[in-house]
Protein backbone atom coordinates (compact mmCIF):
# COMPACT_ATOMS: atom_id res chain seq x y z
CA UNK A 1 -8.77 -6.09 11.40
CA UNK A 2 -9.70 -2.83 8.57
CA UNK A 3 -13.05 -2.55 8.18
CA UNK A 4 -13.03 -1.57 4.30
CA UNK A 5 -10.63 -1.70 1.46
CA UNK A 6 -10.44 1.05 -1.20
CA UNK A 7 -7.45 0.65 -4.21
CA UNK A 8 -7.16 3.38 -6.58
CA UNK A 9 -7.33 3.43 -10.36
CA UNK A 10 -3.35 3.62 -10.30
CA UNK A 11 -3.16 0.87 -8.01
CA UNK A 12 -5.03 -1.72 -10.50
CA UNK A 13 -2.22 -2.27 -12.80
CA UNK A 14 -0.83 -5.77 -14.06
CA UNK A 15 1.85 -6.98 -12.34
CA UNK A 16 3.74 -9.68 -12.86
CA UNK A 17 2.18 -12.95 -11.05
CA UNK A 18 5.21 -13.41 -9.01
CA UNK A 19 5.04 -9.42 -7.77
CA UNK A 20 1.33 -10.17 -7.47
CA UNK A 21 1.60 -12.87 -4.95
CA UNK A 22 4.00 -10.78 -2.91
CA UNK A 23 1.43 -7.75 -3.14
CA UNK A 24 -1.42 -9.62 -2.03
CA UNK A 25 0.56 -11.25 1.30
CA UNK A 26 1.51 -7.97 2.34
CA UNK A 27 -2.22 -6.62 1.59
CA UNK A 28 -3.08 -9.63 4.20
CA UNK A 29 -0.42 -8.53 6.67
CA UNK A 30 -1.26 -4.57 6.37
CA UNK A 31 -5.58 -6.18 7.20
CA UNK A 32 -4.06 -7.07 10.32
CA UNK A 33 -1.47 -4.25 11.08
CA UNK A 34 -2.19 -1.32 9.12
CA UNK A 35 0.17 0.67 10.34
CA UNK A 36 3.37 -0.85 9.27
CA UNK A 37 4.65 0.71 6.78
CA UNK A 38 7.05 3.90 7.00
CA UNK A 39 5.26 7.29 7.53
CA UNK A 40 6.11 9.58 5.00
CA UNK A 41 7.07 13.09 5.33
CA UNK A 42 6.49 16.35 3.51
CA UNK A 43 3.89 16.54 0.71
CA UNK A 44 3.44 13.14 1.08
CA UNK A 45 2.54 13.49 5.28
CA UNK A 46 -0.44 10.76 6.00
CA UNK A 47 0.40 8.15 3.63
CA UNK A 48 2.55 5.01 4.34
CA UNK A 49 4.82 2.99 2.47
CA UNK A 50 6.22 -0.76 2.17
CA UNK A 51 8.66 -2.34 -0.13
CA UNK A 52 8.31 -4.89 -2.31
CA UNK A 53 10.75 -5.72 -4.41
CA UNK A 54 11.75 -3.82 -6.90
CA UNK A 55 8.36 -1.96 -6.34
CA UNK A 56 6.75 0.45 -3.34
CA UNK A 57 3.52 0.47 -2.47
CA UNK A 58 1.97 3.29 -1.30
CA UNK A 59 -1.47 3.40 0.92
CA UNK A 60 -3.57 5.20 3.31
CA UNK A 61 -5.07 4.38 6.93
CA UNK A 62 -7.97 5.86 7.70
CA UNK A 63 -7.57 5.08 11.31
CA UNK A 64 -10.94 6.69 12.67
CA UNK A 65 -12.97 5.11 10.03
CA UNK A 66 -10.90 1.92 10.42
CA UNK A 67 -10.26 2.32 6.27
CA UNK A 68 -6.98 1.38 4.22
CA UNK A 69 -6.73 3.04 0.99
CA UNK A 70 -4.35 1.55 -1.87
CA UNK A 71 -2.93 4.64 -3.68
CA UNK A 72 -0.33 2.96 -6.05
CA UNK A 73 2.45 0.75 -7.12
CA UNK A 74 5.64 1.86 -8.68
CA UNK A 75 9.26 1.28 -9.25
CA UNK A 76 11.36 2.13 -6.66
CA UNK A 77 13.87 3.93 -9.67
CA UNK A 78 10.86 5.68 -10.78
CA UNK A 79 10.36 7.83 -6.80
């Protein structure tokens, strides 16, 4: 299990409650699995992404300091 949790200013948004839920199960999943989500590529090399509907989440591990860091939450139409 991650040691520490960091989210971003971006990342504390409001969401609606439903989206919300959905966020915070996958933030329970990603405690246990961190590395999950899809590696990106390019300028965006060392960050990881998951879907959630209609939204991606994008994060950080921190694998040697056992750390995820929350980056942000947007709409997929807005990549």
């Amino acid at each position: 299990m991650v040691k520490e949790i960091i989210r971003t200013n971006s990342f504390l948004r409001k969401l609606d409650k439903s989206i919300l839920e959905k966020v915070e199960k996958l933030i329970i999943k990603l405690l246990y699995s961190p590395e999950t989500g899809k590696p990106m590529r390019h300028d965006r090399k060392g960050t990881r992404e998951v879907y959630v509907p209609p939204f991606r989440m994008s994060y950080r591990y921190d694998k040697p300091r056992d750390i995820l860091i929350f980056l942000d939450i947007y709409h997929k139409d807005n990549q």
